[in-house]
Protein backbone atom coordinates (compact mmCIF):
# COMPACT_ATOMS: atom_id res chain seq x y z
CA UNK A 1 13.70 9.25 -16.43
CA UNK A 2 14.86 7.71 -13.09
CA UNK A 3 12.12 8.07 -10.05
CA UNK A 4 11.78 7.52 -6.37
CA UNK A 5 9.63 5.18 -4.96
CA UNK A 6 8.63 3.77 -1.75
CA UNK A 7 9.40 0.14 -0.49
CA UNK A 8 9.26 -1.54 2.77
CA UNK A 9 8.42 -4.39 4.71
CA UNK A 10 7.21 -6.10 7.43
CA UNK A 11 6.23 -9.61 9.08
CA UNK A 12 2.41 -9.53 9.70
CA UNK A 13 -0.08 -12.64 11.26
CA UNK A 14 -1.99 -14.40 8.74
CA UNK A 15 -5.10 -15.25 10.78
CA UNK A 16 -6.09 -18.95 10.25
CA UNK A 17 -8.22 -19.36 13.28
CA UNK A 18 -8.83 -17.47 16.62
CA UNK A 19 -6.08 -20.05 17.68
CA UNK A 20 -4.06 -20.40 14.70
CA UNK A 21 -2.19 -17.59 12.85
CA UNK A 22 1.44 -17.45 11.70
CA UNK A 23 3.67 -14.79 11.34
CA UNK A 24 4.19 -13.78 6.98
CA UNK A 25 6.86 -11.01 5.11
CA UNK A 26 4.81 -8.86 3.68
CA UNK A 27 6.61 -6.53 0.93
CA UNK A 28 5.08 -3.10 0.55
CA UNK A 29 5.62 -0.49 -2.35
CA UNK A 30 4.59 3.07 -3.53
CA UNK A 31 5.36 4.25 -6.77
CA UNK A 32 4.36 8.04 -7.49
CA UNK A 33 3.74 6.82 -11.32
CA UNK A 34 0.18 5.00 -9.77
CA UNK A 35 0.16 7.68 -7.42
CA UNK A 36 -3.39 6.54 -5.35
CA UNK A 37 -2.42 2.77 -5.28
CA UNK A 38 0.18 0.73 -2.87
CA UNK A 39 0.90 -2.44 -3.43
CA UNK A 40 1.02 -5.54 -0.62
CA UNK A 41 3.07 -8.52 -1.50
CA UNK A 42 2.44 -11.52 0.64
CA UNK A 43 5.21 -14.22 1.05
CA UNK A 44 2.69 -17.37 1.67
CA UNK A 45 5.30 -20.06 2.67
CA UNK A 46 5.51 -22.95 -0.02
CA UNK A 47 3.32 -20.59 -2.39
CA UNK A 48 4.67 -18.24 -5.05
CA UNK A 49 3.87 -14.22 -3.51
CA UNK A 50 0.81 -12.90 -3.76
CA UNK A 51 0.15 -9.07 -4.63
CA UNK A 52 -2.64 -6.90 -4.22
CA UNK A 53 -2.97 -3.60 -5.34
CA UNK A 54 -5.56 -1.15 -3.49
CA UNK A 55 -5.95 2.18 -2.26
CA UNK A 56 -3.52 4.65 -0.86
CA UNK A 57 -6.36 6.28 0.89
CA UNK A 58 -8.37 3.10 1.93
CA UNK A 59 -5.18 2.15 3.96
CA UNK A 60 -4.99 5.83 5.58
CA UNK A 61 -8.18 5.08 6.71
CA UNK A 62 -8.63 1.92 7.67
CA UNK A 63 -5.79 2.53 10.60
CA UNK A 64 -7.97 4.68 12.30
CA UNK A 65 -11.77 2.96 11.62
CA UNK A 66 -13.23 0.67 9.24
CA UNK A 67 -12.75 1.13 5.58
CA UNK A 68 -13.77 -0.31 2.63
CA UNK A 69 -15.82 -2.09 0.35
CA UNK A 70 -15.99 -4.81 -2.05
CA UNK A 71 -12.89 -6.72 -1.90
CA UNK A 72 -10.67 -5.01 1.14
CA UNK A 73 -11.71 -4.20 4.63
CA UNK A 74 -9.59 -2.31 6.88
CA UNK A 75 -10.08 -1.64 10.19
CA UNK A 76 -8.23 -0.61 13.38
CA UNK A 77 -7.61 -3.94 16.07
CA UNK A 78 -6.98 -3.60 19.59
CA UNK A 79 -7.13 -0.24 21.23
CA UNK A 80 -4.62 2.91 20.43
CA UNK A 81 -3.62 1.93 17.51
CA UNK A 82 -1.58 -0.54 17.89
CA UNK A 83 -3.13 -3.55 15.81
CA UNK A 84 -4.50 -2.65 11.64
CA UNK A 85 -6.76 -5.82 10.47
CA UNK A 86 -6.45 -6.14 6.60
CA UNK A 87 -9.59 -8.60 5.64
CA UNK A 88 -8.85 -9.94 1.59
CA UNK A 89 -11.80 -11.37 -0.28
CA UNK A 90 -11.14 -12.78 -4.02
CA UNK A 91 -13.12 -15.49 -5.71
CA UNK A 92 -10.35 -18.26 -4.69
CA UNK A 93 -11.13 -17.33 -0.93
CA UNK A 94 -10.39 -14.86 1.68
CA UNK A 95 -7.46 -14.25 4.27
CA UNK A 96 -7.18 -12.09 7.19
CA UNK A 97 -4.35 -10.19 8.27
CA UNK A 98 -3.00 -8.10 11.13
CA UNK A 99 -0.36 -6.14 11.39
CA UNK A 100 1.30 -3.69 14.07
CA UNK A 101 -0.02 -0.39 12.86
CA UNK A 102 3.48 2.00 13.54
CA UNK A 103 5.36 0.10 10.17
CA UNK A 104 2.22 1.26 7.82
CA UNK A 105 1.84 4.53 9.64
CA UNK A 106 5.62 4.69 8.66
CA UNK A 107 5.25 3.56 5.49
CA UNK A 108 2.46 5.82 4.70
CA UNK A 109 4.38 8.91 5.94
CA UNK A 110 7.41 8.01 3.32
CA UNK A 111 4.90 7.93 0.33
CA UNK A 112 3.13 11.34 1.59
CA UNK A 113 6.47 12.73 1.71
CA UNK A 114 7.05 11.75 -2.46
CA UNK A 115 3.72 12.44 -3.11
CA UNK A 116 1.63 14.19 -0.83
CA UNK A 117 -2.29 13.24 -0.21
CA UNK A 118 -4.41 15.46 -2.45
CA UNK A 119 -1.83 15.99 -4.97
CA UNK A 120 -1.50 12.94 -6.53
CA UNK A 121 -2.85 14.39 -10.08
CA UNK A 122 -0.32 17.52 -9.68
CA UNK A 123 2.34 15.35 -9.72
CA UNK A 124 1.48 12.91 -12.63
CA UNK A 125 1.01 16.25 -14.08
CA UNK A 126 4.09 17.96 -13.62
CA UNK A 127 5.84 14.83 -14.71
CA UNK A 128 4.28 14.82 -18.10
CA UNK A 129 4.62 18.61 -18.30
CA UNK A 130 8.45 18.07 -17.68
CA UNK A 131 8.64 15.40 -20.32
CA UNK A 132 7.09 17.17 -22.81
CA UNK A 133 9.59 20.25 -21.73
CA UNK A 134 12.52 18.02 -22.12
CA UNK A 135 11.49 16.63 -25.39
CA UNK A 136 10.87 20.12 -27.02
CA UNK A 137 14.57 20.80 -25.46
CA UNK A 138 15.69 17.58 -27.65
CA UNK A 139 13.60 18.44 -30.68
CA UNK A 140 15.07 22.52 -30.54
CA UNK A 141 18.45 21.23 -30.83
């Protein structure tokens, strides 16, 4: 059974120092079969990608004030929205990111239109109930 997801992406600043930061693809997908994850590739030049997987809802947040815990922080940067800071802490290091807020607030609106907020278990749910509908089909006939 085919399904729709959600991809996109964007170029956001890697932040090396207060001086230093350079400019990344960053690869972003929603699929409604994880329905409260999205997933962040980063594009490190000379690196193989890096993904990381967190929270739908922690990214929601985190555009408008700080969110998180443990090992992503996300907070608004720079006044109006304009700026989202995206702080990654595993045990080979940490990295800091920032990206223009409008592309994720985009992003974000695409997945709640597949799968709105709050009814992420309805629609893991209706998708098994339609798979076990469509196999009784097969096994009737």
């Amino acid at each position: 059974m085919q399904h729709s997801t959600v991809q996109g992406h964007l170029m956001m600043n890697l932040v090396v120092s207060h001086e230093l930061s350079f400019r990344i693809v960053v690869d972003l997908a929603y699929d409604p079969v994880d329905p409260y994850a999205v997933r962040f590739t980063f594009h490190l030049p000379g690196d193989e990608p890096v993904t990381w997987v967190f929270a739908r809802e922690l990214l929601l947040d985190g555009i408008g004030r700080p969110a998180g815990e443990g090992d992503v922080h996300i907070h608004p940067a720079g006044g109006e929205l304009a700026e989202v800071c995206i702080v990654l802490h595993s045990p080979e290091g940490g990295a800091v990111l920032r990206s223009s807020a409008p592309p994720l607030v985009a992003f974000l609106t695409r997945t709640d239109r597949l799968v709105p907020m709050g009814q992420e278990v309805t629609a893991g749910e209706l998708d098994a109930q339609l798979a076990l509908i469509l196999r009784g089909r097969e096994n009737a006939g």
